[in-house]
Protein backbone atom coordinates (compact mmCIF):
# COMPACT_ATOMS: atom_id res chain seq x y z
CA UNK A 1 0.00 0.00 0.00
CA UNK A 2 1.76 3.53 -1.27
CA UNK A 3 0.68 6.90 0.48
CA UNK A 4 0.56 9.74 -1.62
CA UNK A 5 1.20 13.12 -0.37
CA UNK A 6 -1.10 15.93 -1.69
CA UNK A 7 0.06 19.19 -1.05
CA UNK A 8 -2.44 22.45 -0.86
CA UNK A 9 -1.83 25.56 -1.21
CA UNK A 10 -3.37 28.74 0.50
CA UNK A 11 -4.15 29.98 -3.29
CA UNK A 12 -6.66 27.61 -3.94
CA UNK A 13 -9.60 28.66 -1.46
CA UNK A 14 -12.36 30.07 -2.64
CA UNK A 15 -13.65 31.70 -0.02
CA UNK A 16 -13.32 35.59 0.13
CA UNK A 17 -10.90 37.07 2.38
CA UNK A 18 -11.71 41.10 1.39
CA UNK A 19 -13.86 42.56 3.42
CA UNK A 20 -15.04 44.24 0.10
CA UNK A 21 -15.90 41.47 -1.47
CA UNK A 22 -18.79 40.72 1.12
CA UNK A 23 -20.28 43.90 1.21
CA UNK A 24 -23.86 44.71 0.80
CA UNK A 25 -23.57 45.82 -2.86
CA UNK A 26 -26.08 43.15 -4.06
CA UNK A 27 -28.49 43.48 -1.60
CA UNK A 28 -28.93 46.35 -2.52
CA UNK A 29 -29.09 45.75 -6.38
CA UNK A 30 -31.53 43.68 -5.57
CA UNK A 31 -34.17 45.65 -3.33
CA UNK A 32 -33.35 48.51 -5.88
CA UNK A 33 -34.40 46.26 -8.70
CA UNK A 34 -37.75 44.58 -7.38
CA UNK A 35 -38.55 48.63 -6.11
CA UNK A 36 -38.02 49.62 -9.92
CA UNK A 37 -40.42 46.38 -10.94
CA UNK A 38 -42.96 47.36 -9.11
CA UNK A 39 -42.99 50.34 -9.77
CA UNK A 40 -42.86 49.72 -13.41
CA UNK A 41 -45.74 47.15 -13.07
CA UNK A 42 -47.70 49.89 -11.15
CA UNK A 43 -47.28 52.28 -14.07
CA UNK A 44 -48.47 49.88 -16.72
CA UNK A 45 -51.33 49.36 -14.84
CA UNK A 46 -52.46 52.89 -14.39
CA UNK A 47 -51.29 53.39 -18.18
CA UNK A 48 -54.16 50.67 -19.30
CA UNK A 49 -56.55 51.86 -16.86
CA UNK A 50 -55.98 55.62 -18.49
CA UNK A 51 -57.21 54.14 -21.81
CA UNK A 52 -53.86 53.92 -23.44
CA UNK A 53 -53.82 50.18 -24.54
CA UNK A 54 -51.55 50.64 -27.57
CA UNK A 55 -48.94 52.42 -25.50
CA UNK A 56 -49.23 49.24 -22.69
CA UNK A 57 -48.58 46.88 -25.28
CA UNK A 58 -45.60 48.62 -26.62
CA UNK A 59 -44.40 49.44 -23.01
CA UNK A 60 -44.16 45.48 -22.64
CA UNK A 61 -40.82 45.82 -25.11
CA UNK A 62 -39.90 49.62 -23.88
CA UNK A 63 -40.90 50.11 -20.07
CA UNK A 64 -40.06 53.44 -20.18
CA UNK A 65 -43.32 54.21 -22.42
CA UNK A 66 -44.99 52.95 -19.07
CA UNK A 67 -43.83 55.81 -17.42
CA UNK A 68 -44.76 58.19 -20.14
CA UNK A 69 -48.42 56.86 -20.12
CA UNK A 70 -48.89 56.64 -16.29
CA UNK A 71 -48.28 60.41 -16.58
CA UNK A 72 -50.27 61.04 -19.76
CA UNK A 73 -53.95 62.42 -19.30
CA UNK A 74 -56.84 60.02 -19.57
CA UNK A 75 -57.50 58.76 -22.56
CA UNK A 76 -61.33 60.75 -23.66
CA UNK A 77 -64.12 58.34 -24.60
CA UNK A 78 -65.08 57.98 -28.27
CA UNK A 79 -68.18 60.45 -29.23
CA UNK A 80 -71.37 58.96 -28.93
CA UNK A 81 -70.11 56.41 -26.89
C-alpha cells in the first residue's frame, strides 16, 4: 500500500478574504431592482386603466413608455359612446 502526499496551497480557497468582497452591494441591487419592478408594473397598470392600450402593449418591449403613459392624461371616450 503507497501513500501519496497531496500538497495544498493557500491559493486555492475560494472563499473571500476582502472585506469588500462581502459587502452589501447586491443586496442592494436587488431591493433597488424589485422597487423599480414594481414600480414599473404599477405604471403599466395605471397606463391601461388611463385608456392607453396601444402604448401598454408597446411598453411590454420599452418600459419606459410605461412611465410616459402613467403620466399622460386620460385617454377621452369615443363620441357617442
Amino acid at each position: 500500500m503507497h501513500l501519496v502526499a497531496i500538497e495544498t496551497t493557500a491559493d486555492t480557497q475560494d472563499t473571500p478574504t476582502d472585506a469588500s468582497a462581502t459587502s452589501g452591494t447586491g443586496i442592494v441591487a436587488g431591493v433597488g431592482a424589485f422597487v423599480f419592478g414594481l414600480l414599473s408594473l404599477y405604471c403599466g397598470f395605471r397606463t391601461w386603466k388611463k385608456g392607453h392600450k396601444a402604448l401598454f402593449v408597446v411598453g411590454l418591449f420599452v418600459p419606459v413608455l410605461w412611465f410616459i403613459g402613467a403620466l399622460m392624461k386620460p385617454k377621452s371616450p369615443a363620441y357617442g359612446a
